[in-house]
C-alpha atoms as a PDB file:
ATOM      1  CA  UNK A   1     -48.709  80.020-146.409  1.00  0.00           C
ATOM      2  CA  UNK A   2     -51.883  78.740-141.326  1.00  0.00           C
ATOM      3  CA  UNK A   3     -57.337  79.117-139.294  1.00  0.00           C
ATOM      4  CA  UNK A   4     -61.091  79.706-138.877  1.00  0.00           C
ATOM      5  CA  UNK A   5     -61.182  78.130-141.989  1.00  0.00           C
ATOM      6  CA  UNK A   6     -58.727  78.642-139.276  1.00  0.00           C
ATOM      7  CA  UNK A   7     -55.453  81.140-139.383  1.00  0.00           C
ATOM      8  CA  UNK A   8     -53.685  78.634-141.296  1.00  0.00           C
ATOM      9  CA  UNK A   9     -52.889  81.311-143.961  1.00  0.00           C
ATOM     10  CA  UNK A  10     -50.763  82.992-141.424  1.00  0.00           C
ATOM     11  CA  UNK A  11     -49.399  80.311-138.826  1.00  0.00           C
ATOM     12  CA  UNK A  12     -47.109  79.630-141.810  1.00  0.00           C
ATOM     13  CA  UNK A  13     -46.525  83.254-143.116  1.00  0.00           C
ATOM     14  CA  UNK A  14     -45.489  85.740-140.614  1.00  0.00           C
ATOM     15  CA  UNK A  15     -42.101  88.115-141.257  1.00  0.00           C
ATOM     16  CA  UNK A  16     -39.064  88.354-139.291  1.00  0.00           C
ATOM     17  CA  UNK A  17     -39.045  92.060-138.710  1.00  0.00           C
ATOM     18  CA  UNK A  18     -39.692  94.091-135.550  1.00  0.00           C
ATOM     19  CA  UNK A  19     -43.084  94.529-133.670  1.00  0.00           C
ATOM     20  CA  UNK A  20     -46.425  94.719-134.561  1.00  0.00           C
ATOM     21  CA  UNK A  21     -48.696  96.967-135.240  1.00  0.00           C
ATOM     22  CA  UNK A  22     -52.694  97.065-135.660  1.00  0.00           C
ATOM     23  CA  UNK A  23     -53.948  98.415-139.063  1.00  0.00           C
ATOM     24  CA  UNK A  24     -50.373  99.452-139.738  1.00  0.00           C
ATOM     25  CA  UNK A  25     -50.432  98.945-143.463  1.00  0.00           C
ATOM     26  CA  UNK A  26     -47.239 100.999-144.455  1.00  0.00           C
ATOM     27  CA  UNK A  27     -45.461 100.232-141.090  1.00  0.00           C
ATOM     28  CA  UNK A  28     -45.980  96.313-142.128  1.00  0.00           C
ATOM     29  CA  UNK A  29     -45.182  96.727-145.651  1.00  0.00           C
ATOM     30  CA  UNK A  30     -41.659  98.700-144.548  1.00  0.00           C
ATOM     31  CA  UNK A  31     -40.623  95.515-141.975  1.00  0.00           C
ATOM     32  CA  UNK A  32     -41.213  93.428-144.998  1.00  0.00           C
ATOM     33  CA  UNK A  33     -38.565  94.808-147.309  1.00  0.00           C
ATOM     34  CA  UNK A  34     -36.223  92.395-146.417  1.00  0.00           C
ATOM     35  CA  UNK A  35     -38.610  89.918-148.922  1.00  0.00           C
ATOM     36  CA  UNK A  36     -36.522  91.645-151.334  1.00  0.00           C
ATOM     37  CA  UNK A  37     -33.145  90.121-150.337  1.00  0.00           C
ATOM     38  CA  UNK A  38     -30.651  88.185-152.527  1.00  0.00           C
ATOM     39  CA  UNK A  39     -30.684  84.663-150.263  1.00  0.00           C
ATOM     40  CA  UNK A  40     -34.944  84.904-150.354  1.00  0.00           C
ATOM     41  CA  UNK A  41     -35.706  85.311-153.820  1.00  0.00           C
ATOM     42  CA  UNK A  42     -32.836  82.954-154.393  1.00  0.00           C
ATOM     43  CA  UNK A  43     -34.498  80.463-152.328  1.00  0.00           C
ATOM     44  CA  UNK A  44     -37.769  80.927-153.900  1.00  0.00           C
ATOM     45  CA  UNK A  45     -35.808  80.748-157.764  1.00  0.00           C
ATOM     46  CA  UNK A  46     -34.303  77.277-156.385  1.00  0.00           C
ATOM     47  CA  UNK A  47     -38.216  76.172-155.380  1.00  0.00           C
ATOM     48  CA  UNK A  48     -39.507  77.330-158.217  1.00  0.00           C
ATOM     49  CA  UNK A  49     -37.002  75.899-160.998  1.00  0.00           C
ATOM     50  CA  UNK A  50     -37.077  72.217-159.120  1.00  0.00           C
ATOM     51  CA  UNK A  51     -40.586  72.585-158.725  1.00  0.00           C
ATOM     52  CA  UNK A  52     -41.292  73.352-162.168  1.00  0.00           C
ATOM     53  CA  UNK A  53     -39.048  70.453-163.560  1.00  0.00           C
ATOM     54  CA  UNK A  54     -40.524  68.134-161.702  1.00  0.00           C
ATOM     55  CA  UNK A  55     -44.009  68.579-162.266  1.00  0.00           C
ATOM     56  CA  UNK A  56     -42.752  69.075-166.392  1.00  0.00           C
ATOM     57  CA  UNK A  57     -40.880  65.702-166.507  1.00  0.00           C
ATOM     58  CA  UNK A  58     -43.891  63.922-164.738  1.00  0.00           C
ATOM     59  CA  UNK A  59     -46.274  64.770-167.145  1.00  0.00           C
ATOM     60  CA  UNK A  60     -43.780  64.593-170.540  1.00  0.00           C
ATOM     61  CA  UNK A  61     -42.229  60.970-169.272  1.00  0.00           C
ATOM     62  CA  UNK A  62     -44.817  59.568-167.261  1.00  0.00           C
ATOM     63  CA  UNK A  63     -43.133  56.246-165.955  1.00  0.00           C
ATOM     64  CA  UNK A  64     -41.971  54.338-162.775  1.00  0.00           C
ATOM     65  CA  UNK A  65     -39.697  56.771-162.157  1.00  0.00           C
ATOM     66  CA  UNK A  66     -42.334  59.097-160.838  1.00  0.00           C
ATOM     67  CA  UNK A  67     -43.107  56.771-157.868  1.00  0.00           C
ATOM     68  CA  UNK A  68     -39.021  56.828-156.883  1.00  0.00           C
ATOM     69  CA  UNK A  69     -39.006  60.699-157.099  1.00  0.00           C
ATOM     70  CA  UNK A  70     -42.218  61.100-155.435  1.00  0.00           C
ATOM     71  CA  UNK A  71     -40.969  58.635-152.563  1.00  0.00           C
ATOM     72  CA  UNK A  72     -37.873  60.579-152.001  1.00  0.00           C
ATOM     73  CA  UNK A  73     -39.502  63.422-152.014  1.00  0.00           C
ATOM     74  CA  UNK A  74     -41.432  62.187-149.090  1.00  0.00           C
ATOM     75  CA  UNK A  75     -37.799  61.195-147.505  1.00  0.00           C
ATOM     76  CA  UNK A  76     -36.684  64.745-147.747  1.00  0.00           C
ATOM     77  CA  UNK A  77     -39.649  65.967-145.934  1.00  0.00           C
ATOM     78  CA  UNK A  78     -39.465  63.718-143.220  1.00  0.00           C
ATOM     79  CA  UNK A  79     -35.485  63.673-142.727  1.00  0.00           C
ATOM     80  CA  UNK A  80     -35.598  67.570-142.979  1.00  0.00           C
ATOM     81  CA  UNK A  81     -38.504  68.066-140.113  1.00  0.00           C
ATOM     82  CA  UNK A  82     -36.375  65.321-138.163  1.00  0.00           C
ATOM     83  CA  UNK A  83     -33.113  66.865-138.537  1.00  0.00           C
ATOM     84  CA  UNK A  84     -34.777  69.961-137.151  1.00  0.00           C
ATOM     85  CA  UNK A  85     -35.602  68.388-133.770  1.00  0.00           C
ATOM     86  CA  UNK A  86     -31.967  66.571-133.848  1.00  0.00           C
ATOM     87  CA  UNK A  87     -30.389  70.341-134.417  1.00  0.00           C
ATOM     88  CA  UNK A  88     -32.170  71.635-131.277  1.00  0.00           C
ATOM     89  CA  UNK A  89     -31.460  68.935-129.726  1.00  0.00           C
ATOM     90  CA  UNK A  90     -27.747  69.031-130.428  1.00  0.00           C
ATOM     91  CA  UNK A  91     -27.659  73.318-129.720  1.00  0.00           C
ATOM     92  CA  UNK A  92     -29.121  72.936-126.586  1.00  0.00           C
ATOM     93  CA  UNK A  93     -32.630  74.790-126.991  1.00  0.00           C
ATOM     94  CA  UNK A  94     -34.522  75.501-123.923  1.00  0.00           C
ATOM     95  CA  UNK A  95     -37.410  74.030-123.052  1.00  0.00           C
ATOM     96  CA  UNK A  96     -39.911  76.895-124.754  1.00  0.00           C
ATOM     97  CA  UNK A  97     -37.904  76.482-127.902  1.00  0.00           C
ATOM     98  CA  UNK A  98     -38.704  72.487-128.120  1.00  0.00           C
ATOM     99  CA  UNK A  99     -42.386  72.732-126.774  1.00  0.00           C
ATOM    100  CA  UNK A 100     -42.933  74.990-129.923  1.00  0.00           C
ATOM    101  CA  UNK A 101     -40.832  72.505-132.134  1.00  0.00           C
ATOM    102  CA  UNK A 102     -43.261  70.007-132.057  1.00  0.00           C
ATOM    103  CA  UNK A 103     -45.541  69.570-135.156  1.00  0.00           C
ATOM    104  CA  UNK A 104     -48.671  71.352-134.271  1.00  0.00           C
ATOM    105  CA  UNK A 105     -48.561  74.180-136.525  1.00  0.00           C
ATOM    106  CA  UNK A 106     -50.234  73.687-139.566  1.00  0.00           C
ATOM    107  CA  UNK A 107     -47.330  73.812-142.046  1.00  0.00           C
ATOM    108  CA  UNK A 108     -45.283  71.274-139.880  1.00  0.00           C
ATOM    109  CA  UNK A 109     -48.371  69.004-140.298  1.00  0.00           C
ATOM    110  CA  UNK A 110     -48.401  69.611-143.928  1.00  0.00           C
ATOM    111  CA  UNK A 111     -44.837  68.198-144.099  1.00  0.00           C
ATOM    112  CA  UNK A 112     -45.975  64.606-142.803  1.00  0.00           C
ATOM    113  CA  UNK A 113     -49.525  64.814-144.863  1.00  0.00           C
ATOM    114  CA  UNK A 114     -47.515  65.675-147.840  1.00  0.00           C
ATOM    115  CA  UNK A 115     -45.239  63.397-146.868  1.00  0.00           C
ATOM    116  CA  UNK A 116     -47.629  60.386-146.855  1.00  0.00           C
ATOM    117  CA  UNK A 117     -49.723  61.570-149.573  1.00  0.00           C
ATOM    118  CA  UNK A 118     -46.197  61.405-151.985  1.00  0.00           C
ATOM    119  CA  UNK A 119     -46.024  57.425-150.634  1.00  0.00           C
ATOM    120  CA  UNK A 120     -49.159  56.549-150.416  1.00  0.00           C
ATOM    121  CA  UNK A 121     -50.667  58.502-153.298  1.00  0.00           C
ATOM    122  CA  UNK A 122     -54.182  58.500-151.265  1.00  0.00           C
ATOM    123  CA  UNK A 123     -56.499  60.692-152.789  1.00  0.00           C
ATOM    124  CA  UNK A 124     -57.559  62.707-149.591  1.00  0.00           C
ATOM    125  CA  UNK A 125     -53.950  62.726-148.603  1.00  0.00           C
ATOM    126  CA  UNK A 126     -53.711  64.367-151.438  1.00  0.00           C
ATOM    127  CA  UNK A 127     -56.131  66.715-151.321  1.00  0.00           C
ATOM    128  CA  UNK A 128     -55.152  68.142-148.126  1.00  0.00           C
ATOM    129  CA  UNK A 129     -51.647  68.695-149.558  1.00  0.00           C
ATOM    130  CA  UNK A 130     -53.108  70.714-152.115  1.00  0.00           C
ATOM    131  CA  UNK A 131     -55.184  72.664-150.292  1.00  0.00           C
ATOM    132  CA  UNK A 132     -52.903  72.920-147.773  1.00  0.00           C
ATOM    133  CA  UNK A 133     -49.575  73.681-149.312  1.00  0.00           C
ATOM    134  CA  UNK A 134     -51.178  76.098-152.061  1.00  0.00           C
ATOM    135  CA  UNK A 135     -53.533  78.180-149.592  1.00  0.00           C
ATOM    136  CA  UNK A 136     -51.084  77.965-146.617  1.00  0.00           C
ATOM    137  CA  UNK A 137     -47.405  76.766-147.094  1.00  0.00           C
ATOM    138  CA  UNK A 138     -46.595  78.760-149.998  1.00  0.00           C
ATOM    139  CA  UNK A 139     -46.771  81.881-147.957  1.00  0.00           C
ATOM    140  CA  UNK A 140     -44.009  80.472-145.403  1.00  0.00           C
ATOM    141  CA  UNK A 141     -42.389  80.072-148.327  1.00  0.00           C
ATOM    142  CA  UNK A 142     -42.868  83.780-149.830  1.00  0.00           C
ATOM    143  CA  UNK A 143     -43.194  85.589-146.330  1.00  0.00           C
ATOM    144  CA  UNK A 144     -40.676  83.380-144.159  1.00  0.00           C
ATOM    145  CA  UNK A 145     -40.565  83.829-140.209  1.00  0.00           C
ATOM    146  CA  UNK A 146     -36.944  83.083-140.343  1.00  0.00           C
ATOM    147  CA  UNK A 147     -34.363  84.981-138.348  1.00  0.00           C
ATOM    148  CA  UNK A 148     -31.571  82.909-139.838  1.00  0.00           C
ATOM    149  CA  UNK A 149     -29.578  83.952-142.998  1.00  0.00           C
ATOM    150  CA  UNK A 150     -27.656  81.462-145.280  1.00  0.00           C
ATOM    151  CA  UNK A 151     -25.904  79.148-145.243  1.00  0.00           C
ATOM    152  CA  UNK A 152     -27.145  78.340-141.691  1.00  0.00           C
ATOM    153  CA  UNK A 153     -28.922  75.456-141.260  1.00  0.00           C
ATOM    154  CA  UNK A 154     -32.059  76.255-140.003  1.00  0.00           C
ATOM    155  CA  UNK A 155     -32.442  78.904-143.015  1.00  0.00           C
ATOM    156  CA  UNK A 156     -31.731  75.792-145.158  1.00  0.00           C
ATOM    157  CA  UNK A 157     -34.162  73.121-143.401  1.00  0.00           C
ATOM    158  CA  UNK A 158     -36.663  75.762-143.600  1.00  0.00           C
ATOM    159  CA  UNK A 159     -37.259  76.569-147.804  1.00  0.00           C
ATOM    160  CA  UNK A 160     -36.477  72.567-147.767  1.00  0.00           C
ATOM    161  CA  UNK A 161     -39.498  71.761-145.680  1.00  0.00           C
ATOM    162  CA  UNK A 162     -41.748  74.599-146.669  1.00  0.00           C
ATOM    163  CA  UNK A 163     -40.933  74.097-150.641  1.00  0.00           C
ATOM    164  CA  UNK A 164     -41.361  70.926-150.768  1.00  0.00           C
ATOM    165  CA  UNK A 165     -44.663  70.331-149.347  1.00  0.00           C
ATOM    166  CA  UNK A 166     -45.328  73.044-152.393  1.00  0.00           C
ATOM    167  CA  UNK A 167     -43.952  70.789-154.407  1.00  0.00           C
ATOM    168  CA  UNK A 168     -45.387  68.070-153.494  1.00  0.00           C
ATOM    169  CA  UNK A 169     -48.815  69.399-154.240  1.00  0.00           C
ATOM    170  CA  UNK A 170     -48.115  70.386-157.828  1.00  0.00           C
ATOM    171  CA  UNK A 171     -46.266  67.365-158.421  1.00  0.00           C
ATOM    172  CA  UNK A 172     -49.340  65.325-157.239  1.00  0.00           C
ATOM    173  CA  UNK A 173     -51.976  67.038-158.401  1.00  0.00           C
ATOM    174  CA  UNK A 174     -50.502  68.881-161.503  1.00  0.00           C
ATOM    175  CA  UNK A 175     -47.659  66.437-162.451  1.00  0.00           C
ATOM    176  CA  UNK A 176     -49.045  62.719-161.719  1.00  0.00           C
ATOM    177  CA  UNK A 177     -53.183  64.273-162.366  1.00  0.00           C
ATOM    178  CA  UNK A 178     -54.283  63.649-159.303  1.00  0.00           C
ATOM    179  CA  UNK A 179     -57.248  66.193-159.558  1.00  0.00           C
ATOM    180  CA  UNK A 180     -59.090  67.218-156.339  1.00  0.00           C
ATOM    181  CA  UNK A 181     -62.620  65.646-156.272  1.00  0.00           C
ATOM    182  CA  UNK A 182     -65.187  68.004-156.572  1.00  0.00           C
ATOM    183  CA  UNK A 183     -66.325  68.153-153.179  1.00  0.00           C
ATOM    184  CA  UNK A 184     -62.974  68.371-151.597  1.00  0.00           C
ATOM    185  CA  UNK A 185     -62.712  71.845-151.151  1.00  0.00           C
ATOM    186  CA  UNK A 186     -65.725  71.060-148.128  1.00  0.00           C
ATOM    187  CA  UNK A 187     -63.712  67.860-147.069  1.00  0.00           C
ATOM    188  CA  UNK A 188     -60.529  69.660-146.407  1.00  0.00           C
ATOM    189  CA  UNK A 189     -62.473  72.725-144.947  1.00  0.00           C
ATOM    190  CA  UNK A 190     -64.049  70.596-142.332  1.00  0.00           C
ATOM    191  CA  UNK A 191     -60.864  68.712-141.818  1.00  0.00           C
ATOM    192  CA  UNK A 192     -58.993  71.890-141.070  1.00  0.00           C
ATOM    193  CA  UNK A 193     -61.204  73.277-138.742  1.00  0.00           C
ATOM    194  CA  UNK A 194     -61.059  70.666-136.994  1.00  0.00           C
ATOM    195  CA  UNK A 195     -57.594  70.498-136.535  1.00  0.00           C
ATOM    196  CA  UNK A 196     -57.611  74.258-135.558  1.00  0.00           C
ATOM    197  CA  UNK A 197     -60.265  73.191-132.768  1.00  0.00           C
ATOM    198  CA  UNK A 198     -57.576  70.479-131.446  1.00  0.00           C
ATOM    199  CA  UNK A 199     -54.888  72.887-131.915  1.00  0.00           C
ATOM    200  CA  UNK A 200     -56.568  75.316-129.964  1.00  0.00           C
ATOM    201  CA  UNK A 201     -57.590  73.085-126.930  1.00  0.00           C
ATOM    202  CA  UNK A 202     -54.001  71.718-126.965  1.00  0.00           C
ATOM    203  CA  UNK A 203     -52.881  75.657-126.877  1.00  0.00           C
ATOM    204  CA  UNK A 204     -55.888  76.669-123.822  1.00  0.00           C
ATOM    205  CA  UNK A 205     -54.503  73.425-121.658  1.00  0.00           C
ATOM    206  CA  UNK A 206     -51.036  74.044-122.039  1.00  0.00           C
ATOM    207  CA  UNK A 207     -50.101  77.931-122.819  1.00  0.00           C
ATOM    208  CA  UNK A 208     -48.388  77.731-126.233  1.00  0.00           C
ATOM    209  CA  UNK A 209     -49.976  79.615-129.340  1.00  0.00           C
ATOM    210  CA  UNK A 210     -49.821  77.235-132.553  1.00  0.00           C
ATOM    211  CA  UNK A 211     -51.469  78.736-134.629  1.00  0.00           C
ATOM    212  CA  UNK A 212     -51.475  81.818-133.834  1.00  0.00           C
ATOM    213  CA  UNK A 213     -54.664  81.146-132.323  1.00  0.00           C
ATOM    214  CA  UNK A 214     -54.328  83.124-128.517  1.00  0.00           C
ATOM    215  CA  UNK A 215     -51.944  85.999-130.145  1.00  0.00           C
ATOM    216  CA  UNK A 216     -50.476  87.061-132.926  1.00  0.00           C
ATOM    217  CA  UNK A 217     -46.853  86.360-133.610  1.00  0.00           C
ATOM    218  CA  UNK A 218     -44.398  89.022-132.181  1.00  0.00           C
ATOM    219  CA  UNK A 219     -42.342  89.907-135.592  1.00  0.00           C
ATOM    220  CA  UNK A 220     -44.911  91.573-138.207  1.00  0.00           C
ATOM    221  CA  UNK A 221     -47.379  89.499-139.922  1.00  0.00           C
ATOM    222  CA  UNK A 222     -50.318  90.189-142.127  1.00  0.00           C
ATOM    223  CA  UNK A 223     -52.384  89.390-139.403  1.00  0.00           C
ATOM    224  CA  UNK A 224     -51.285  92.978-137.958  1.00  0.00           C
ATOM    225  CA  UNK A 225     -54.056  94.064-140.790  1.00  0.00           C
ATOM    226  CA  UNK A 226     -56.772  91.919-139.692  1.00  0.00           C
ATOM    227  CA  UNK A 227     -57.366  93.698-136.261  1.00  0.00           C
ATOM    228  CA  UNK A 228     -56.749  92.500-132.373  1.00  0.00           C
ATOM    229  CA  UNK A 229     -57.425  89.181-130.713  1.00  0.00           C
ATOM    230  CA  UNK A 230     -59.737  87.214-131.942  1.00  0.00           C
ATOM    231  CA  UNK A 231     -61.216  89.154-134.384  1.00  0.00           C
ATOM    232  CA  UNK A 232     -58.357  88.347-137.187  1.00  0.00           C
ATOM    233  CA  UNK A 233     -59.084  84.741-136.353  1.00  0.00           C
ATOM    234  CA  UNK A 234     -62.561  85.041-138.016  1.00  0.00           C
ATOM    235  CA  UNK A 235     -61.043  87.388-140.785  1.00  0.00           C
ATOM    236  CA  UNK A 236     -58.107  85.141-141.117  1.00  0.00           C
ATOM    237  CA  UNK A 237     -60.620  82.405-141.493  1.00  0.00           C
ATOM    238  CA  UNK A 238     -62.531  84.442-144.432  1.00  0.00           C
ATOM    239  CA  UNK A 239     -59.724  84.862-146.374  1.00  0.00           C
ATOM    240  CA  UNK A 240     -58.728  81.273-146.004  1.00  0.00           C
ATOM    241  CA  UNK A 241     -62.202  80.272-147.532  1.00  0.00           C
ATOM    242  CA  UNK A 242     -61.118  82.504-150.173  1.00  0.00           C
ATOM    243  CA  UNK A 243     -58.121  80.980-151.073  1.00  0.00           C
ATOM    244  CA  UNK A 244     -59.040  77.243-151.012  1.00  0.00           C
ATOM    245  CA  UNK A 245     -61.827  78.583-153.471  1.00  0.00           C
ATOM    246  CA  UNK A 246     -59.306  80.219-155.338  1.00  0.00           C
ATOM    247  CA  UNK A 247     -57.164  77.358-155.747  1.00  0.00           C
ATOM    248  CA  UNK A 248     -60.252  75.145-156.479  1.00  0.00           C
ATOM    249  CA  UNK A 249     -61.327  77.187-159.231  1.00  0.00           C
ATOM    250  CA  UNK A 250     -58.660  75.858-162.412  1.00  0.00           C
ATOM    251  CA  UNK A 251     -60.348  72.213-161.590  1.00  0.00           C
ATOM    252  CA  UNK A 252     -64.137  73.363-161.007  1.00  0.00           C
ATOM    253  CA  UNK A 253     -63.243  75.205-165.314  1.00  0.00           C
ATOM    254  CA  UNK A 254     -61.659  71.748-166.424  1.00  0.00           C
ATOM    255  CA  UNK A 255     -64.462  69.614-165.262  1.00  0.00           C
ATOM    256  CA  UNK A 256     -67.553  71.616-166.919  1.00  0.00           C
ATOM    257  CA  UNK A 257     -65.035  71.871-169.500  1.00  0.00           C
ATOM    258  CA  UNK A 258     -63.768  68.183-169.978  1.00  0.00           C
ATOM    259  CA  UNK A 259     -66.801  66.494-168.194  1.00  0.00           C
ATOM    260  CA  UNK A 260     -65.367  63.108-169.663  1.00  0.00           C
ATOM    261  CA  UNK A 261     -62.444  63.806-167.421  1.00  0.00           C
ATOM    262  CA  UNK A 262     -62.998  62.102-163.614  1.00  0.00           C
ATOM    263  CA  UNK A 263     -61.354  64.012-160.588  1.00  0.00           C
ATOM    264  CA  UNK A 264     -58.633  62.183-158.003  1.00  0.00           C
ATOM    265  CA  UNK A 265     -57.481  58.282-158.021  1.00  0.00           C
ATOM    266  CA  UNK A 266     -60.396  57.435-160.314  1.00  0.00           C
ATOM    267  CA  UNK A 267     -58.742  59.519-163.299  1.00  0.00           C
ATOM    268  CA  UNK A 268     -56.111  61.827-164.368  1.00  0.00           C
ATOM    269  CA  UNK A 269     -55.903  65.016-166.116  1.00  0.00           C
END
């Protein structure tokens, strides 16, 4: 769900329930029960089911049609991170709550890469996305930092955003065979870092913690396992490695597999 690879795991995946604790296994786990509840895993069902037809009808009926849904899939992702800022607007957030609002954590700048990768259908676009939305995003999605309940609307905007940059990255790569290359796993890598290096000069100059990268976030995270500041960074980091390899691994089987079979723009599954 976030990053040395950078915390990226975690900027996107950290539970709205109580304070933290370091090493606190069982204490975590208990603040987490609320994963359990009827308007979560309903949310999840709803990504999962419109996830799964989408990705099912792209590669059963192929057609034009793909480019429309893709495109207003990219709409969605937009108009729902926009709608966001309009809502805080409109509610009359303080001034911490819209400094934080802007798009520096890594899952609101998966919403506009995924966003542009659905338009443009650029293969590093789309590679990020992937990486992105399967190592990172899905855990906002399965571990929400979300106070709200339904049928608010930021409870709403949130599994909108968060799923669909998840399904945007199985519809892409999965659904329209847009393979990752086979040294994209490094690209991306590099890529992130860097953006966690930006992200954490922009948080040093002006006090705010996207990212996660100065402290960890107040409500219990899995970061509360990882050990104080900044040693979780470089563990966070680890396990992010991990995961893009983890992700990478279905494509590294198909090519040795199906060498005839090129990766990205140049082919599809």
């Amino acid at each position: 769900m976030s990053d040395q690879i950078s915390t990226f795991m975690f900027a996107c995946s950290c539970q709205p329930f109580s304070q933290r604790s370091y090493f606190g296994f069982w204490r975590t786990f208990a603040r987490m029960t609320g994963l359990l509840e009827a308007e979560h895993l309903g949310a999840v069902a709803v990504i999962v089911v419109v996830t799964a037809t989408l990705v099912a009808a792209a590669r059963l009926r192929p057609g034009p049609w793909t480019t429309i849904a893709a495109r207003s899939l990219a709409v969605i992702l937009v108009g729902a991170e926009v709608a966001w800022w309009i809502y805080l607007v409109a509610t009359h957030a303080n001034r911490a709550e819209l400094t934080y609002a802007l798009p520096f954590q890594l899952c609101d700048a998966a919403i506009f890469v995924s966003a542009l990768a659905l338009w443009l259908r650029q293969q590093l676009l789309v590679e990020v996305t992937y990486f992105w939305g399967l190592a990172g995003t899905i855990q906002a999605v399965i571990t929400p930092d979300l106070p709200q309940h339904f049928p608010t609307f930021p409870f709403i905007q949130y599994y909108a955003a968060h799923g669909g940059v998840v399904a945007a990255a199985l519809l892409l790569v999965v659904g329209l065979g847009q393979w990752p290359r086979p040294r994209a796993i490094l690209l991306v890598a590099a890529l992130t870092v860097a953006y966690a290096a930006f992200v954490g000069l922009l948080d040093a100059a002006t006090g705010a913690d996207y990212m996660y990268l100065r402290a960890k976030p107040a409500s219990a995270s899995v970061l509360d396992l990882l050990g104080p500041w900044p040693w979780y960074i470089g563990s966070a980091g680890l396990i992010g490695i991990a995961l893009f390899v983890i992700v990478d691994a279905p494509f590294r089987v198909l090519r040795r597999s199906q060498p005839a079979v090129m990766s990205g723009a140049e082919g599809q599954i």
